[in-house]
C-alpha atoms as a PDB file:
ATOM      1  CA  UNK A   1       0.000   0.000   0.000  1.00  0.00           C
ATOM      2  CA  UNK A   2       0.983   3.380  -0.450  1.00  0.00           C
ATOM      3  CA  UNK A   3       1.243   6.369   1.974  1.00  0.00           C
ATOM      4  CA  UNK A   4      -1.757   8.320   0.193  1.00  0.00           C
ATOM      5  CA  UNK A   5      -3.535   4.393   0.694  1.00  0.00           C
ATOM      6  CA  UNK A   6      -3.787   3.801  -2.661  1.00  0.00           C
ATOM      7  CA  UNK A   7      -3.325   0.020  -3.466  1.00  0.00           C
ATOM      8  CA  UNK A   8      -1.337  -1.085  -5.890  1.00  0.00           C
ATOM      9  CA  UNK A   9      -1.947  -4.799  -7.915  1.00  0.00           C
ATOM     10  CA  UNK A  10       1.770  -5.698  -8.848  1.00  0.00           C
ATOM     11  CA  UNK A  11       1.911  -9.315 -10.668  1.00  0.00           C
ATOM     12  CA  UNK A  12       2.655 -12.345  -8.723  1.00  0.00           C
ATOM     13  CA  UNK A  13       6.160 -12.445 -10.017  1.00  0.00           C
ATOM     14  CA  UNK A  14       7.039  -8.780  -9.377  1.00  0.00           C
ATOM     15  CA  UNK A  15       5.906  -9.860  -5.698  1.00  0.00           C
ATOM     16  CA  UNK A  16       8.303 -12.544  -5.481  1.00  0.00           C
ATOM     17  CA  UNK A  17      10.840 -10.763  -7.017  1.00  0.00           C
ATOM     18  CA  UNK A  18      11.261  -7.710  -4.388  1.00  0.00           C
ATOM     19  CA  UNK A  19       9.694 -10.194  -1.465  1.00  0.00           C
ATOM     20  CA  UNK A  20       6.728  -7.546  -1.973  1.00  0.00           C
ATOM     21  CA  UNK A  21       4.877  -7.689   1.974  1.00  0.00           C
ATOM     22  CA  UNK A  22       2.444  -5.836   4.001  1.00  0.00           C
ATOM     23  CA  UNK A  23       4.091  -3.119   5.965  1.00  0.00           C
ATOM     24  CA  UNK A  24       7.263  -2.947   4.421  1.00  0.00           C
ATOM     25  CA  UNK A  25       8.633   0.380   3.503  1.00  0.00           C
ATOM     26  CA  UNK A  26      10.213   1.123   0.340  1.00  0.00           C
ATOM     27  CA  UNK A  27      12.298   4.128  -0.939  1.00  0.00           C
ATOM     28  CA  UNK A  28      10.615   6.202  -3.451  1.00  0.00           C
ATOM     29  CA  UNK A  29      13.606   4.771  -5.775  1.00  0.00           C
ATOM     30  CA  UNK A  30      13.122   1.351  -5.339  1.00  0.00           C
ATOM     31  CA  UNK A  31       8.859   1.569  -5.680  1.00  0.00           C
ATOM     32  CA  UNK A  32       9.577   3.263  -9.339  1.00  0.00           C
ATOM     33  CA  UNK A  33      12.123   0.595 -10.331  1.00  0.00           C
ATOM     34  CA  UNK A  34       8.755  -2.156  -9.251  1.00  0.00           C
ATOM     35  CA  UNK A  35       6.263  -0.261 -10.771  1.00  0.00           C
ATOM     36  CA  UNK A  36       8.175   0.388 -14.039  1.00  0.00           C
ATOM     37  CA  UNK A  37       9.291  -3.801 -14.250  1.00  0.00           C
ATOM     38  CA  UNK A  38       5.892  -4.675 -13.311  1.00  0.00           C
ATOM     39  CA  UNK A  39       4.460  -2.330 -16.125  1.00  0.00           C
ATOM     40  CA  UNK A  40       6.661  -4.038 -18.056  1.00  0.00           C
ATOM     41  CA  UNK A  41       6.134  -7.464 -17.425  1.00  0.00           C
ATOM     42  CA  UNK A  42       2.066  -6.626 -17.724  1.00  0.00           C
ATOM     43  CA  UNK A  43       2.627  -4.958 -21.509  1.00  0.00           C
ATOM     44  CA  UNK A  44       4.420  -8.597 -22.323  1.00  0.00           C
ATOM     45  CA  UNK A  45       1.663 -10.312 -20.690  1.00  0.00           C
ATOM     46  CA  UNK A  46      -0.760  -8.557 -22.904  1.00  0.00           C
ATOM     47  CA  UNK A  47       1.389  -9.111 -25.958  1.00  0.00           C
ATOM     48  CA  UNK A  48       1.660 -12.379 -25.511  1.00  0.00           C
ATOM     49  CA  UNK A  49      -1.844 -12.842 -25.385  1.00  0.00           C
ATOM     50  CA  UNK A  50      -2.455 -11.266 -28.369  1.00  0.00           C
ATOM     51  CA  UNK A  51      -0.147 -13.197 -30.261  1.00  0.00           C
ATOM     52  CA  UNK A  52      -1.751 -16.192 -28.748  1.00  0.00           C
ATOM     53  CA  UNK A  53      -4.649 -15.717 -30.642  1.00  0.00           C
ATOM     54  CA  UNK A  54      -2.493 -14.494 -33.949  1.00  0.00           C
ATOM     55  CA  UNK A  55       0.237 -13.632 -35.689  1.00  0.00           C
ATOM     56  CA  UNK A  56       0.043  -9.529 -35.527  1.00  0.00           C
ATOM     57  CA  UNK A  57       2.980  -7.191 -36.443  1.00  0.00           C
ATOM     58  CA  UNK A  58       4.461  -4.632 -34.061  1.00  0.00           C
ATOM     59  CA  UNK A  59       2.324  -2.248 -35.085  1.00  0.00           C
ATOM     60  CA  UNK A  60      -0.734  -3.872 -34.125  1.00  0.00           C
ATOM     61  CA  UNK A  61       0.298  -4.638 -30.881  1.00  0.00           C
ATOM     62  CA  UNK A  62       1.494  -1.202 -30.335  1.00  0.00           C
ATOM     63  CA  UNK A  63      -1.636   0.255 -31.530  1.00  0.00           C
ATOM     64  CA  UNK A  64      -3.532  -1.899 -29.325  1.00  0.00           C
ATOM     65  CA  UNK A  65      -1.211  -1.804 -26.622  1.00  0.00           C
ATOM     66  CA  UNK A  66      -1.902   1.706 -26.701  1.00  0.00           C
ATOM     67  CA  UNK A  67      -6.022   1.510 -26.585  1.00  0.00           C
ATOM     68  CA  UNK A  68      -5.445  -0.510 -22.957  1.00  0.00           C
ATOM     69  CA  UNK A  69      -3.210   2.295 -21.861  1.00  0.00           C
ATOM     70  CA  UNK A  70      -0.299   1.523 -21.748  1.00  0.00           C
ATOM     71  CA  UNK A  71       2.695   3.679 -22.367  1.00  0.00           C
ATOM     72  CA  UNK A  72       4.105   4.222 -25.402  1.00  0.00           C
ATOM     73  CA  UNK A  73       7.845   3.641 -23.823  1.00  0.00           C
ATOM     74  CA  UNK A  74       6.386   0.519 -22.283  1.00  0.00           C
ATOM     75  CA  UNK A  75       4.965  -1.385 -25.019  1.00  0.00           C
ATOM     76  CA  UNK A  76       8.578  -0.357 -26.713  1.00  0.00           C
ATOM     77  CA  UNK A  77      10.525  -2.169 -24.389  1.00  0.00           C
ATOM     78  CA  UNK A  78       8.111  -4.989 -24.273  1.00  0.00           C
ATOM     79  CA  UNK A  79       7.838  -5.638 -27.878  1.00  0.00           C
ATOM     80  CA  UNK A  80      11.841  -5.098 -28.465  1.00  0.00           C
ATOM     81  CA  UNK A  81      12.081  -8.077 -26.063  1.00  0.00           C
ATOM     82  CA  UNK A  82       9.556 -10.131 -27.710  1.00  0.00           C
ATOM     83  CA  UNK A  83      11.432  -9.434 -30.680  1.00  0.00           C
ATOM     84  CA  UNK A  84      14.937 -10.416 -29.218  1.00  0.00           C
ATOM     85  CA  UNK A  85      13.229 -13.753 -28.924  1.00  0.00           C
ATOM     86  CA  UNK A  86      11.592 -14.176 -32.226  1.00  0.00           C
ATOM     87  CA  UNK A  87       7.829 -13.710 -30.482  1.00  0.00           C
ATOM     88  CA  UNK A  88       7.552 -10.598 -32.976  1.00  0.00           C
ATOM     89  CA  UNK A  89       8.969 -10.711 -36.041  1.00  0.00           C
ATOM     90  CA  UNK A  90       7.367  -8.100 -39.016  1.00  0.00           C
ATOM     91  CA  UNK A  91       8.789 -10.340 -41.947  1.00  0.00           C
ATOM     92  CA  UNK A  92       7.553 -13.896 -40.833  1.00  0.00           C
ATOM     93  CA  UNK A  93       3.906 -12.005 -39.703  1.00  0.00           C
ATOM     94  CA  UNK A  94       4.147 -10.164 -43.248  1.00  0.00           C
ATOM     95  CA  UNK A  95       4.902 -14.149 -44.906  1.00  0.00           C
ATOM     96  CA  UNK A  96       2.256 -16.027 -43.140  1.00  0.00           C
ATOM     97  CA  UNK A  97      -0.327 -13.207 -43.518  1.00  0.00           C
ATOM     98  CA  UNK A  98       0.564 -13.164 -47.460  1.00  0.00           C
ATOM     99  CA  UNK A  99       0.289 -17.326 -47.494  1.00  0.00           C
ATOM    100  CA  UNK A 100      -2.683 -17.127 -45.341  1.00  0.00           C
ATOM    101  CA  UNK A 101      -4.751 -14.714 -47.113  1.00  0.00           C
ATOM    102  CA  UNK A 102      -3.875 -15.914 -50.768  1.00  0.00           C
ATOM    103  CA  UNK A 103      -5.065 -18.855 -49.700  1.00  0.00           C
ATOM    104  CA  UNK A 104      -8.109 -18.069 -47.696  1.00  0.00           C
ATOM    105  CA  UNK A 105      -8.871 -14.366 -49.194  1.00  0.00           C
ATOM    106  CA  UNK A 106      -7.788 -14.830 -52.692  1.00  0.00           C
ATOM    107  CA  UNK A 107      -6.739 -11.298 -53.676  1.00  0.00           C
ATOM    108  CA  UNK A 108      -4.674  -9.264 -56.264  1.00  0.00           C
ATOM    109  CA  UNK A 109      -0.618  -8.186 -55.528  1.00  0.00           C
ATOM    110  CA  UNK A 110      -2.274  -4.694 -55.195  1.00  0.00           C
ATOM    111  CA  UNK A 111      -4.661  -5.137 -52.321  1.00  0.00           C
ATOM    112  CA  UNK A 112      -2.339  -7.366 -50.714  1.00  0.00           C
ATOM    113  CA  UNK A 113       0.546  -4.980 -50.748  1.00  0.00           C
ATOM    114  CA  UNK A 114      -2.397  -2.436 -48.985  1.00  0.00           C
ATOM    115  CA  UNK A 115      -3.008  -4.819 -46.469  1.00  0.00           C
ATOM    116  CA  UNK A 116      -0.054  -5.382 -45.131  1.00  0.00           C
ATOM    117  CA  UNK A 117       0.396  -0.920 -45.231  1.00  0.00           C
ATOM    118  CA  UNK A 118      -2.252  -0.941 -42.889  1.00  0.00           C
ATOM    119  CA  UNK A 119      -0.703  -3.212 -40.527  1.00  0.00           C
ATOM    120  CA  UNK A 120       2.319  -1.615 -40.248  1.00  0.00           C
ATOM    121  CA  UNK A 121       4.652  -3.358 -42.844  1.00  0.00           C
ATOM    122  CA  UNK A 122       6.631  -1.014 -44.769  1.00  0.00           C
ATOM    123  CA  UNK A 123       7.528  -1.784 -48.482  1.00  0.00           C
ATOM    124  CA  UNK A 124      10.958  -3.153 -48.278  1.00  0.00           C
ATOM    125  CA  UNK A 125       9.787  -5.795 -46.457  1.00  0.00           C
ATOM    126  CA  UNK A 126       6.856  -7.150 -48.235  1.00  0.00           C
ATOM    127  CA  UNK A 127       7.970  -6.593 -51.673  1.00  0.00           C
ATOM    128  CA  UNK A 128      10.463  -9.457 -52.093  1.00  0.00           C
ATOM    129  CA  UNK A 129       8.329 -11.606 -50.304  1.00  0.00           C
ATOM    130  CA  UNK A 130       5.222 -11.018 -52.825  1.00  0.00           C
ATOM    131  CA  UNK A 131       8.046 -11.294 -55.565  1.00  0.00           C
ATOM    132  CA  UNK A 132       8.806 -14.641 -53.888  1.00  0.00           C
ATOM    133  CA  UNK A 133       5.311 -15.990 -52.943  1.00  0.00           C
ATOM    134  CA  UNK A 134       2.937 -14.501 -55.684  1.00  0.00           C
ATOM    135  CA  UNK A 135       4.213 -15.049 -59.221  1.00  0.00           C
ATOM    136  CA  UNK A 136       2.092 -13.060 -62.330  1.00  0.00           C
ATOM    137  CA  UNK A 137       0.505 -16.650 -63.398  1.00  0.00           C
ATOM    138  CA  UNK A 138      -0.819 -17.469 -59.505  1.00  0.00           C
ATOM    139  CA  UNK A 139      -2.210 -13.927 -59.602  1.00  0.00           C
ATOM    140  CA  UNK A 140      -4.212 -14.948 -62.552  1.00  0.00           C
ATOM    141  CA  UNK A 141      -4.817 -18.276 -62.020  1.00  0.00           C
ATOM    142  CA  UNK A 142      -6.290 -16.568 -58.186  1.00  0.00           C
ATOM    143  CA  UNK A 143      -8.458 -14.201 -60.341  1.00  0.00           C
ATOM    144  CA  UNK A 144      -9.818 -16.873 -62.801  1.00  0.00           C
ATOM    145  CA  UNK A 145     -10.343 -19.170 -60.066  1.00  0.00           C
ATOM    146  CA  UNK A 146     -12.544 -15.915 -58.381  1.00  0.00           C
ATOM    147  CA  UNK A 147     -14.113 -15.277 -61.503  1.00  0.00           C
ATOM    148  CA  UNK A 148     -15.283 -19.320 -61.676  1.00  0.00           C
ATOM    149  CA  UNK A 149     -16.336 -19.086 -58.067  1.00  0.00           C
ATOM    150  CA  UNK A 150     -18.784 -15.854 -59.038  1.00  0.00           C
ATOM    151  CA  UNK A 151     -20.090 -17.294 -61.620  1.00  0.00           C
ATOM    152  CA  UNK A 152     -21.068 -20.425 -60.146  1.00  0.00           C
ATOM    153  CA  UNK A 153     -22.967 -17.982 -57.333  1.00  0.00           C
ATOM    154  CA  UNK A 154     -24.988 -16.168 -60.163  1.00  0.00           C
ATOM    155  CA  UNK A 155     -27.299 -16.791 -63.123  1.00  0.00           C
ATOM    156  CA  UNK A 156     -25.264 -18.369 -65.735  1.00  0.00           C
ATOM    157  CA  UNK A 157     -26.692 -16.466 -68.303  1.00  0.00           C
ATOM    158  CA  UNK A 158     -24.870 -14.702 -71.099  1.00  0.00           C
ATOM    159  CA  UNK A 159     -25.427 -10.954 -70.775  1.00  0.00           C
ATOM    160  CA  UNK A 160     -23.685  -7.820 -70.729  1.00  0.00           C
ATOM    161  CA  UNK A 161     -25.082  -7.196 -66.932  1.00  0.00           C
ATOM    162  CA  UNK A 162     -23.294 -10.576 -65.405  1.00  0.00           C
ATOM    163  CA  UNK A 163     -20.005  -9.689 -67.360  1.00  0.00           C
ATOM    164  CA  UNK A 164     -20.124  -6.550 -65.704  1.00  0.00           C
ATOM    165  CA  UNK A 165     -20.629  -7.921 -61.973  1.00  0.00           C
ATOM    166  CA  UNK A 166     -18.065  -9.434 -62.702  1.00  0.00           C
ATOM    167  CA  UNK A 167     -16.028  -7.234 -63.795  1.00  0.00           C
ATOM    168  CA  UNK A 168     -15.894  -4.883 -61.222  1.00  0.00           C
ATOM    169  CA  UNK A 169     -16.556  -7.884 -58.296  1.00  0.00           C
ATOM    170  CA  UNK A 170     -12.223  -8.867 -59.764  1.00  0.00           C
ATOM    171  CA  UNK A 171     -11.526  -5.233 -59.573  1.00  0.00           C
ATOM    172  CA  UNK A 172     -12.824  -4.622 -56.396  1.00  0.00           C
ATOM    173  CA  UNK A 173     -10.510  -7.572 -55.346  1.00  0.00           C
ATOM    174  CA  UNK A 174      -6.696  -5.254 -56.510  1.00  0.00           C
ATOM    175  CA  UNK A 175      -6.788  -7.068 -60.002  1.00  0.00           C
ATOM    176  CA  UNK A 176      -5.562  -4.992 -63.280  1.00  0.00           C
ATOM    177  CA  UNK A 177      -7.242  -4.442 -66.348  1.00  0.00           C
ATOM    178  CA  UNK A 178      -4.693  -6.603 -67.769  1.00  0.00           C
ATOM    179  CA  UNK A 179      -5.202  -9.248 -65.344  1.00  0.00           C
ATOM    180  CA  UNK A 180      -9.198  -9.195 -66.184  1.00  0.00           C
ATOM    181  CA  UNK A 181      -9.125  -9.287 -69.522  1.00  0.00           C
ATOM    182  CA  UNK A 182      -7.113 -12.459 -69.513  1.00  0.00           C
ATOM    183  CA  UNK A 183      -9.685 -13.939 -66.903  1.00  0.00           C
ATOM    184  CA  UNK A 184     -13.060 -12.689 -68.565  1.00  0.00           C
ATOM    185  CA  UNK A 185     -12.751 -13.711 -72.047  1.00  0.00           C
ATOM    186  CA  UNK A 186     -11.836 -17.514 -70.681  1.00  0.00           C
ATOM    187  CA  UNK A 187     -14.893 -17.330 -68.945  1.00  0.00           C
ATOM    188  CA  UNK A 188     -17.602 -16.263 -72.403  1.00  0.00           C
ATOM    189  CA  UNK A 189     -15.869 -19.634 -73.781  1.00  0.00           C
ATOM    190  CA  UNK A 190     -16.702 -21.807 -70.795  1.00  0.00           C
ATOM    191  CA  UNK A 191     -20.023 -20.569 -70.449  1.00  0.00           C
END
């Protein structure tokens, strides 16, 4: 407890730790150094279950890291010693998200590389990897397997209407012009 009797919760290992018991007096020094290591140890503690749900970059956890309120000098520290073990790692969250979601989410290069903006990847990182992991003929064979999948979901009827759902349903997913006209005119033949 404090002087002002304010209680503090410190974690079960902070307690051990500094042999934390009633009635024991503490320099103003000393109760910082707990309260900043048990702050820490509480920001890995949420981290960790984060990441025990999923994969998330830094960002993410910072960001909602942040919205628990923590501090930002906190969750720094915490997620630089995640990191240090391999816990959080930006280029094997930005490779599983890119294998997960082309498999799952089939999208284009384009929306993918947008994706992974808005989770905090930068460029440099996830560019060789969609080099590596998304060649030009899986990002077509992804957008005629999409365009297949559509069409089985709607009248199979050939009019100008259903070719231009279609259409726009592969743009809406990052795909190029180029990209759709190589799909589209596979799929008049088929029908």
């Amino acid at each position: 407890m404090l002087d002002d009797a304010q209680e503090i919760i410190l974690t079960p290992e902070i307690v051990l730790k500094y042999g934390i018991a009633p009635q024991r007096e503490y320099s103003h020094e000393t109760l910082l150094e707990i309260l900043e290591e048990d702050a820490l140890r509480q920001a890995k503690d949420q981290a960790l279950r984060y990441l025990s749900r999923r994969p998330h970059s830094r960002f993410e956890l910072m960001r909602k890291m942040r919205e628990k309120g923590f501090r930002q000098v906190i969750i720094a520290r915490a997620l630089d010693e995640l990191e240090k073990v391999n816990l959080v790692n930006d280029a094997d969250f930005a490779r599983a998200f890119i294998q997960n979601e082309t498999r799952l989410r089939p999208v284009s290069r384009l929306l993918l590389a947008q994706k992974l903006n808005q989770r905090g990847i930068h460029r440099e990182q996830y560019e060789p990897l969609l080099d590596e992991l998304l060649s030009d003929e899986q990002e077509i064979e992804m957008a005629r397997d999409l365009a297949e999948k559509f069409l089985k979901t709607h009248p199979r009827e050939k009019d100008q209407k259903l070719r231009e759902k279609l259409l726009r349903f592969l743009q809406a997913k990052g795909f190029t012009w180029e990209q759709i006209r190589q799909v589209v005119p596979s799929m008049d033949n088929e029908q």
